[in-house]
Protein backbone atom coordinates (compact mmCIF):
# COMPACT_ATOMS: atom_id res chain seq x y z
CA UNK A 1 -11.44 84.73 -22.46
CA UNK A 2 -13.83 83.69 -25.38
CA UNK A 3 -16.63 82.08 -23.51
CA UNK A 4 -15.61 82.87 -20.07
CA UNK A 5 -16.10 86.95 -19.61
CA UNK A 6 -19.94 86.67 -19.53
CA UNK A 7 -21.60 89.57 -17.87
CA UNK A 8 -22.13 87.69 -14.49
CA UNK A 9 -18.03 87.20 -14.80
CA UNK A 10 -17.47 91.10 -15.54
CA UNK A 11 -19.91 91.79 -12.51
CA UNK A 12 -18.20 89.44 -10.46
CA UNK A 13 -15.01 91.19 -10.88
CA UNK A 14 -15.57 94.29 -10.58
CA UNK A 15 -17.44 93.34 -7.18
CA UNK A 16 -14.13 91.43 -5.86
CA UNK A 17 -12.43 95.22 -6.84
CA UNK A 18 -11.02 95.06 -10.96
CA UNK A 19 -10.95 98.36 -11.78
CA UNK A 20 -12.46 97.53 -15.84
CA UNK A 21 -13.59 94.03 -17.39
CA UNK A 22 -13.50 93.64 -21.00
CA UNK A 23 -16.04 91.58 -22.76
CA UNK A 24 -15.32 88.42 -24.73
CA UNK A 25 -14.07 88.90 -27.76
CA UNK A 26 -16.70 89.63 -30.28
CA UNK A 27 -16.18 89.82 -33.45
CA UNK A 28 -17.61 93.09 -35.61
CA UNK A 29 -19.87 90.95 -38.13
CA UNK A 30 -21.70 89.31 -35.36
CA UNK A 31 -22.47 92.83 -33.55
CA UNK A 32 -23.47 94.14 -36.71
CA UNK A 33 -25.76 90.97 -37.34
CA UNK A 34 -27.29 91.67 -34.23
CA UNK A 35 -30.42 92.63 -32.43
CA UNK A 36 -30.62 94.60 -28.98
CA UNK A 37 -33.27 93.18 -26.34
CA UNK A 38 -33.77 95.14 -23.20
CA UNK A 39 -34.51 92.27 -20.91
CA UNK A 40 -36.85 92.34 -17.75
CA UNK A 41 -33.87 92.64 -15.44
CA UNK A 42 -32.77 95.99 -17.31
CA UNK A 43 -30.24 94.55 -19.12
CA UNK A 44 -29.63 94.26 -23.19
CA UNK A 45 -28.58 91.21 -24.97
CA UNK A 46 -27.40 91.99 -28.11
CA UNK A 47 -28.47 88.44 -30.26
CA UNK A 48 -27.96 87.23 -34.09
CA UNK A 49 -31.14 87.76 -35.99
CA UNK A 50 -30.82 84.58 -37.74
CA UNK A 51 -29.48 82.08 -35.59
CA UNK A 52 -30.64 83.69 -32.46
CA UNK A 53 -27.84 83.60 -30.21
CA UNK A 54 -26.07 85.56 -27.92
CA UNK A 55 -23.51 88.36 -29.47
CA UNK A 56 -22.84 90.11 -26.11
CA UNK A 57 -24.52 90.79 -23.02
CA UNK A 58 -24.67 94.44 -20.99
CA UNK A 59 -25.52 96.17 -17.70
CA UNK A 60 -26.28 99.56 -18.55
CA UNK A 61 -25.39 100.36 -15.10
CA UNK A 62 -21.92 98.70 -15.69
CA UNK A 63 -20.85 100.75 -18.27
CA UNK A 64 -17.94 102.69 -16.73
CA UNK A 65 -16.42 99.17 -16.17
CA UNK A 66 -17.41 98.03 -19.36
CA UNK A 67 -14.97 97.49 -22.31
CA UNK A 68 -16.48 95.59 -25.42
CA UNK A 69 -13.39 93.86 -27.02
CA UNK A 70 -13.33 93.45 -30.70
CA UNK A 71 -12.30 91.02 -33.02
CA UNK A 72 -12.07 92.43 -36.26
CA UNK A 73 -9.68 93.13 -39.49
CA UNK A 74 -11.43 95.89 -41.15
CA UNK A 75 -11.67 99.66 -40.02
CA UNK A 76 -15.40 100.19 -41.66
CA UNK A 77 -16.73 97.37 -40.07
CA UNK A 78 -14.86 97.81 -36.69
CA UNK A 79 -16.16 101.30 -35.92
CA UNK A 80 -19.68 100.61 -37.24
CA UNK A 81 -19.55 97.65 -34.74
CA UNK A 82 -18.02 100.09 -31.63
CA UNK A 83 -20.52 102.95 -32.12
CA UNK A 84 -23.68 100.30 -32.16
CA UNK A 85 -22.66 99.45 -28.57
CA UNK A 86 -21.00 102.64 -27.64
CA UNK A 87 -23.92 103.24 -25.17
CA UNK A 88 -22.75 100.38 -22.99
CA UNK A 89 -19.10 100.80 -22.74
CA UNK A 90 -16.68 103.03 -21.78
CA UNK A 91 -13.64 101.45 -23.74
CA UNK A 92 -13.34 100.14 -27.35
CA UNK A 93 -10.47 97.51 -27.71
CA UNK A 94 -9.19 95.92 -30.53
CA UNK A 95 -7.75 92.39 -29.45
CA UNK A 96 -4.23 92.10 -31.29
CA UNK A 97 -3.22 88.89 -29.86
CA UNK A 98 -5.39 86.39 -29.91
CA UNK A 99 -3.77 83.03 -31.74
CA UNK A 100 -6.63 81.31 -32.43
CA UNK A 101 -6.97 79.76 -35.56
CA UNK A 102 -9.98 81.25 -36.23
CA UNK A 103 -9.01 84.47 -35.83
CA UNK A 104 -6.21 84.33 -37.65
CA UNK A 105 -7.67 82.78 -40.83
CA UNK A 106 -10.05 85.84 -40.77
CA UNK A 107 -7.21 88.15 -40.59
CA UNK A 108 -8.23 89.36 -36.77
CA UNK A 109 -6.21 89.16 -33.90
CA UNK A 110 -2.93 88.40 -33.66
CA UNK A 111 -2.60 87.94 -37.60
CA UNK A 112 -2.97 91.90 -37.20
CA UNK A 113 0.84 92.08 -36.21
CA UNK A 114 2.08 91.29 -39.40
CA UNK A 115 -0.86 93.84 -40.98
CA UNK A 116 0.70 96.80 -39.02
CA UNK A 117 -0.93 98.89 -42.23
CA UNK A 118 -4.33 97.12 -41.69
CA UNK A 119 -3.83 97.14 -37.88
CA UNK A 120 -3.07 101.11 -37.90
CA UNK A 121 -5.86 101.54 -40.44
CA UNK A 122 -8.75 100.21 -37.68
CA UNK A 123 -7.12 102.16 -34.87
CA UNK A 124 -7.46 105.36 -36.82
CA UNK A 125 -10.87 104.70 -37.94
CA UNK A 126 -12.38 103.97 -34.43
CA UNK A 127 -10.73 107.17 -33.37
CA UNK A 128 -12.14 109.22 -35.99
CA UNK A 129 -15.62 107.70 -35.40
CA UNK A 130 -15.87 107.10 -31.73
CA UNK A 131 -16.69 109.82 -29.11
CA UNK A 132 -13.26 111.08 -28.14
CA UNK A 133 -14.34 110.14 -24.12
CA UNK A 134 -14.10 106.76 -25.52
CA UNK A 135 -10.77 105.82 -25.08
CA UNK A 136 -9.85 103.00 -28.24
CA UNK A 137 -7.32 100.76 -27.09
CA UNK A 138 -5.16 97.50 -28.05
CA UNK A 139 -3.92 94.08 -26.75
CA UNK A 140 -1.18 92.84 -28.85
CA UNK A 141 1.53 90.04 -27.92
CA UNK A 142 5.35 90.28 -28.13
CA UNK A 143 6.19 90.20 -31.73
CA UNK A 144 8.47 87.34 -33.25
CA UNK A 145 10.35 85.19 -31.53
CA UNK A 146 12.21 85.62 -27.88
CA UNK A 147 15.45 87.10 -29.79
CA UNK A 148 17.37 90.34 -29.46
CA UNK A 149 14.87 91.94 -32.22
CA UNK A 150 11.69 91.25 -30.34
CA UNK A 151 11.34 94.39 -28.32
CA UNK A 152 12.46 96.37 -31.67
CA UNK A 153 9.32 95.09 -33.35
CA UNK A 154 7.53 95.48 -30.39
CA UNK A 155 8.28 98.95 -29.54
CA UNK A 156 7.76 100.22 -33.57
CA UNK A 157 4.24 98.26 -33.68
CA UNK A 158 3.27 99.92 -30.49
CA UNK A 159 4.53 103.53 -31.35
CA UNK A 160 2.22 102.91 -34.56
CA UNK A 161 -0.92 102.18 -32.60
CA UNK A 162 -0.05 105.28 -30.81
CA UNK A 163 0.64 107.14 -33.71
CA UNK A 164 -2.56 106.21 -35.09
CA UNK A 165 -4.59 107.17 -31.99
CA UNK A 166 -4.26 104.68 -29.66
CA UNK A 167 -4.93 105.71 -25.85
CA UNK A 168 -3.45 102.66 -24.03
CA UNK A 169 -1.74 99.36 -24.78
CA UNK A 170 -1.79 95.88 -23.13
CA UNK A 171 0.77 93.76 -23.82
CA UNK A 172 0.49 89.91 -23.57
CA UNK A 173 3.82 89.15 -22.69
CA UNK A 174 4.29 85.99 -25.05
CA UNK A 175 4.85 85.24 -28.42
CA UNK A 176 2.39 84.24 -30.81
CA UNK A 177 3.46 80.94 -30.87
CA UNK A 178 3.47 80.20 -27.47
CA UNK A 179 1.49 78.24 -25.67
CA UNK A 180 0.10 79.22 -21.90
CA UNK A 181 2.34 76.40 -20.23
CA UNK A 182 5.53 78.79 -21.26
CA UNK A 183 6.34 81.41 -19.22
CA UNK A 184 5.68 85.15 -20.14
CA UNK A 185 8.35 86.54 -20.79
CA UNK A 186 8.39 89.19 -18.04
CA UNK A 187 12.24 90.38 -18.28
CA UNK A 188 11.45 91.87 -21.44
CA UNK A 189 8.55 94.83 -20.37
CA UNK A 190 10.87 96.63 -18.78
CA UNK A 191 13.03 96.99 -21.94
CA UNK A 192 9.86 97.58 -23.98
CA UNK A 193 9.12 100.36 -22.09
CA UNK A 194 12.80 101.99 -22.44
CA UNK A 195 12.73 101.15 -25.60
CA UNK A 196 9.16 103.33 -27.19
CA UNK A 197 9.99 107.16 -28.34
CA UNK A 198 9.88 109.31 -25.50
CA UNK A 199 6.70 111.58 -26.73
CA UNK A 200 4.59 107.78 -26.75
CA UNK A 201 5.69 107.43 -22.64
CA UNK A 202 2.94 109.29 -20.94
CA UNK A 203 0.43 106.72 -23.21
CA UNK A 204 -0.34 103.55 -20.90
CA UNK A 205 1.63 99.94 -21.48
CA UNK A 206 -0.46 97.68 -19.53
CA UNK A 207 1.42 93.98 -18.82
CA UNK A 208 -0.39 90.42 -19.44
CA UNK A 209 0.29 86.79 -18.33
CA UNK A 210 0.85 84.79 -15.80
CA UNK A 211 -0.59 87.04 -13.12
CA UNK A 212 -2.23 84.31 -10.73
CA UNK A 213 -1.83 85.65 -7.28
CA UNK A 214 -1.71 89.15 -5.59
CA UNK A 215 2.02 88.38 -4.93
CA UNK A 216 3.00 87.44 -8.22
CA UNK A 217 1.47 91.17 -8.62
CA UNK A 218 3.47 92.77 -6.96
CA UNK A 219 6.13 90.70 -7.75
CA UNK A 220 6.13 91.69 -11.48
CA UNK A 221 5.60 95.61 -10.50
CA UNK A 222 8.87 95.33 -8.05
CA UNK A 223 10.81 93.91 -10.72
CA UNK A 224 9.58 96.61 -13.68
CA UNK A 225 10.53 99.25 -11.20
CA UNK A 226 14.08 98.27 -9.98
CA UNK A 227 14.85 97.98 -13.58
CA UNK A 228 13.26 100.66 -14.75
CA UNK A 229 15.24 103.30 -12.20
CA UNK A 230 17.67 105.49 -13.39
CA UNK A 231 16.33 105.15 -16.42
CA UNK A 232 14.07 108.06 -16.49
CA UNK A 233 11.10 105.90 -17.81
CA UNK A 234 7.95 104.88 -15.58
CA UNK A 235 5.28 102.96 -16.28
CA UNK A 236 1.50 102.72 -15.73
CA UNK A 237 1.76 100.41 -12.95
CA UNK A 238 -1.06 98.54 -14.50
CA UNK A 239 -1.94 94.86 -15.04
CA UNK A 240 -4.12 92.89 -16.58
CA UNK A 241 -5.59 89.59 -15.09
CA UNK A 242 -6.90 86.92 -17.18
CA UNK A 243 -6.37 83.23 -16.72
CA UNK A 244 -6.00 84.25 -12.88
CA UNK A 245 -9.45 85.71 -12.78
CA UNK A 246 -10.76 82.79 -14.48
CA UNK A 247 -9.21 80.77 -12.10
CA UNK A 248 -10.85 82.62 -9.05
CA UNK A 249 -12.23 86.20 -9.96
CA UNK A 250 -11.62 87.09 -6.30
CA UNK A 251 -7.83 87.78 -7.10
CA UNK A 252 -9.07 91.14 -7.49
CA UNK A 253 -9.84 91.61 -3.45
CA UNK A 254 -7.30 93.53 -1.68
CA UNK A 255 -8.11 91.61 1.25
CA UNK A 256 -7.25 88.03 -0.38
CA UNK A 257 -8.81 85.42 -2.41
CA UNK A 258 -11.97 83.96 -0.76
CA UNK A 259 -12.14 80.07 -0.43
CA UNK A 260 -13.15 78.70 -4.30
CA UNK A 261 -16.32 76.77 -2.82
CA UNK A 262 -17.95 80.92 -2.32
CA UNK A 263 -16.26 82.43 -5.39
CA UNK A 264 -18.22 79.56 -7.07
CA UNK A 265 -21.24 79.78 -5.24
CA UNK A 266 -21.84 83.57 -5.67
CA UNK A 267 -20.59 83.08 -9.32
CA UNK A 268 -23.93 80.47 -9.89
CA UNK A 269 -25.92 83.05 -8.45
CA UNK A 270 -24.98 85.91 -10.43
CA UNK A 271 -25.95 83.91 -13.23
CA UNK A 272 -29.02 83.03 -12.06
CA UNK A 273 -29.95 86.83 -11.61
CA UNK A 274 -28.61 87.54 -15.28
CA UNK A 275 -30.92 84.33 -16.53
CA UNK A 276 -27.41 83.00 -17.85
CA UNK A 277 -27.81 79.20 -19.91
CA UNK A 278 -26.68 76.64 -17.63
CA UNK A 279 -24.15 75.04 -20.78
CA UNK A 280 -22.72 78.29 -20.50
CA UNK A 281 -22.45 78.63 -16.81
CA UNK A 282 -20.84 74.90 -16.40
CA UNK A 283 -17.84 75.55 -18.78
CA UNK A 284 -16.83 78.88 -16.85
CA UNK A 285 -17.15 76.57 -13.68
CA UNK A 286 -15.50 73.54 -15.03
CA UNK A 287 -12.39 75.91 -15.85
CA UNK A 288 -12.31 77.61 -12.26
CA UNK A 289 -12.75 74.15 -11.04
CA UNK A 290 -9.90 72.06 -12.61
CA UNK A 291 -7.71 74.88 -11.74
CA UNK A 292 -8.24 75.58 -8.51
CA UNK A 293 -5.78 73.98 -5.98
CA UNK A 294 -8.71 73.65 -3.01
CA UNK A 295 -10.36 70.84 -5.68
CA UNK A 296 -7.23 69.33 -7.54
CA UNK A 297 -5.17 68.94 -4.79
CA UNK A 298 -6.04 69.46 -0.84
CA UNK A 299 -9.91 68.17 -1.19
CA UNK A 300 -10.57 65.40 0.28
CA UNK A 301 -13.91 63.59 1.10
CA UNK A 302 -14.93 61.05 3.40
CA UNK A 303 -17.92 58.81 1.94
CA UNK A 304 -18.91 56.29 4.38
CA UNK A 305 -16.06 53.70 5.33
CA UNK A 306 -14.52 54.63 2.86
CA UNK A 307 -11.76 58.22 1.49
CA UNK A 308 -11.86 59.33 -1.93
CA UNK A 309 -7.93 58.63 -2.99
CA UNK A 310 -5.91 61.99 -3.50
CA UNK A 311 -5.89 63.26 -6.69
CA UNK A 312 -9.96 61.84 -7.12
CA UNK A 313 -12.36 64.48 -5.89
CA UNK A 314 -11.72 66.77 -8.92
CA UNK A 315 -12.74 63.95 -11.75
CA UNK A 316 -15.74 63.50 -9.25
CA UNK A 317 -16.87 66.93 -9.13
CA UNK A 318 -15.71 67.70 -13.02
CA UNK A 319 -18.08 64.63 -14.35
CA UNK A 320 -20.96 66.14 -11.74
CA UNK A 321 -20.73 69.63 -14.06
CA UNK A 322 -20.48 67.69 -17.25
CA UNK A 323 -24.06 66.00 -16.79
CA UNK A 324 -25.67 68.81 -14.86
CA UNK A 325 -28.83 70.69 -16.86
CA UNK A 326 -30.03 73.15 -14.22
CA UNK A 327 -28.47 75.75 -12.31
CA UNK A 328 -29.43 73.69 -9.06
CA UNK A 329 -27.51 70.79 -11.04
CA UNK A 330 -24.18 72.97 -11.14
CA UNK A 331 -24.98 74.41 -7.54
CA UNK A 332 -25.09 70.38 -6.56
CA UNK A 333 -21.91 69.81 -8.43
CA UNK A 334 -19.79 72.18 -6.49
CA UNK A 335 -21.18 71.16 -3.33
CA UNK A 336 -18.70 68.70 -1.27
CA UNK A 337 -21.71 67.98 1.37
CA UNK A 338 -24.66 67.31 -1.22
CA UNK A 339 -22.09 65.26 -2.77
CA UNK A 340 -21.52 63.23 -0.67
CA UNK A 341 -25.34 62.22 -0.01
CA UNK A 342 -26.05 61.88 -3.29
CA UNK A 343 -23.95 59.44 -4.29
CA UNK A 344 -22.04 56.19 -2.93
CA UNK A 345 -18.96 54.93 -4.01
CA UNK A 346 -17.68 50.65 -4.80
């Protein structure tokens, strides 16, 4: 969620009903590099000193729903990093699982599976250092390949989080190498929760990926449970959402997810309360946008004489974003019926 969980995107979640939102990934180096500016609007932008640009952005008020996530491969530097934003959070996480190249090259994220030593090591420093109402969590991934081992290696990485001081795991349920067009591997958390030490089962697991609707949801929890019973195990019941937030942040509503068109809409205008930079704003809309199934494949647009072919209206709205500079721009670009008057097609 690198570039997408801004702090408009965390307040629009927690509005539509998510429970916690966990910041971008920030690495420690650039917190500690860092400046805090209380803005006009009450919030603090933590910035880089030299290249002046944004670290991470808070709402004071937000921080019981606030989680800063951290990308990081040394203990030192990790806690120092946690405890300068510790007034703004109410969760430190460590993200395990991220496959980026650029986080693994720098020995952060999921590199850290391999580095159970090093990965232990930062849990147990942010413990000893961080206000123990601070609960210091992890997101890891399924560890080595979809074979018979996998929940093995799981289950001893996890139990050495725990062991360390862990307070709650998520688990991305995929592999490092693979890609978001495979399937999680959902069959597998119920065996990964059989399968930690019974002293770790009152600590949270927390399941990841592929959770786009309410009903795959519940879905997912139905399954866990049926094969969890008679087994004497239970689980935290708890998800997270990622992609399928991104996609349309009202997926947290109990009552539904709200048309795309308002999600959008009241997105742009968070942003413009937070003073967000349109470049930033566009790419979190461009994702929602090419995802969402109202604008790639039921929209379409009468212009004159003339319909928009199916399968058109989301390369028309997606090159609107790409060339917008202003908010109004983006608020332009989303709009169907200002669309339409602005512009003519052969």
């Amino acid at each position: 969620m690198v570039r997408a969980s801004t702090l408009p995107f965390r307040e629009e979640c927690i509005r539509y009903g998510a429970d916690i939102a966990f910041t971008e990934e920030v690495i420690d180096r650039k917190i500690l590099d860092s400046v805090e500016e209380r803005l006009n609007d009450g919030t603090v932008l933590f910035k880089t000193e030299k290249s002046d640009t944004r670290a991470v952005h808070f709402n004071p008020a937000g921080k019981n729903e606030t989680t800063i996530q951290l990308g990081t491969a040394d203990d030192i530097l990790a806690a120092k990093a946690a405890l300068k934003t510790i007034d703004y959070v109410s969760e430190v996480n460590i993200n395990m699982g991220c496959p980026k190249s650029f986080s693994i090259q720098g020995g952060m994220g999921a590199a850290l599976l391999s580095s159970p030593d090093r990965a232990t090591a930062i849990v147990r420093s942010l413990r000893n250092d961080v206000p123990v109402d601070i609960p210091v969590t992890c997101k890891i991934r399924f560890i080595g390949d979809n074979d018979d081992k996998m929940v093995e290696r799981t289950s001893e990485f996890i139990s050495g989080l725990i062991n360390a001081g862990a307070d709650a795991v998520t688990v991305h349920m995929r592999t490092v190498p693979m890609r978001p067009r495979e399937p999680a591997i959902w069959t597998s958390f119920a065996d990964l929760i059989k399968a930690l030490p019974s002293d770790h089962a009152k600590v949270p697991i927390i399941a990841n990926g592929d959770f786009f609707t309410r009903s795959a949801i519940s879905l997912f929890r139905q399954q866990v449970d049926n094969e969890l019973e008679g087994s004497g195990r239970t689980w935290s019941n708890s998800v997270m959402i990622a992609r399928g937030a991104l996609y349309n942040p009202s997926i947290f509503s109990k009552g539904g997810s709200l048309p795309i068109e308002q999600v959008m809409n009241d997105f742009v205008s968070c942003c413009e309360k937070y003073n967000e930079p349109p470049v930033a704003v566009k790419w979190t809309v461009a994702q929602t946008m090419d995802q969402s199934k109202q604008f790639c494949t039921y929209r379409r647009i009468k212009t004159g004489m003339k319909k928009i072919r199916h399968g058109e209206p989301i390369k028309f709205f997606r090159e609107r974003i790409q060339t917008a500079k202003t908010m109004q721009d983006i608020r332009d670009g989303i709009s169907p019926d200002i669309a339409i008057k602005k512009c003519r097609f052969d």
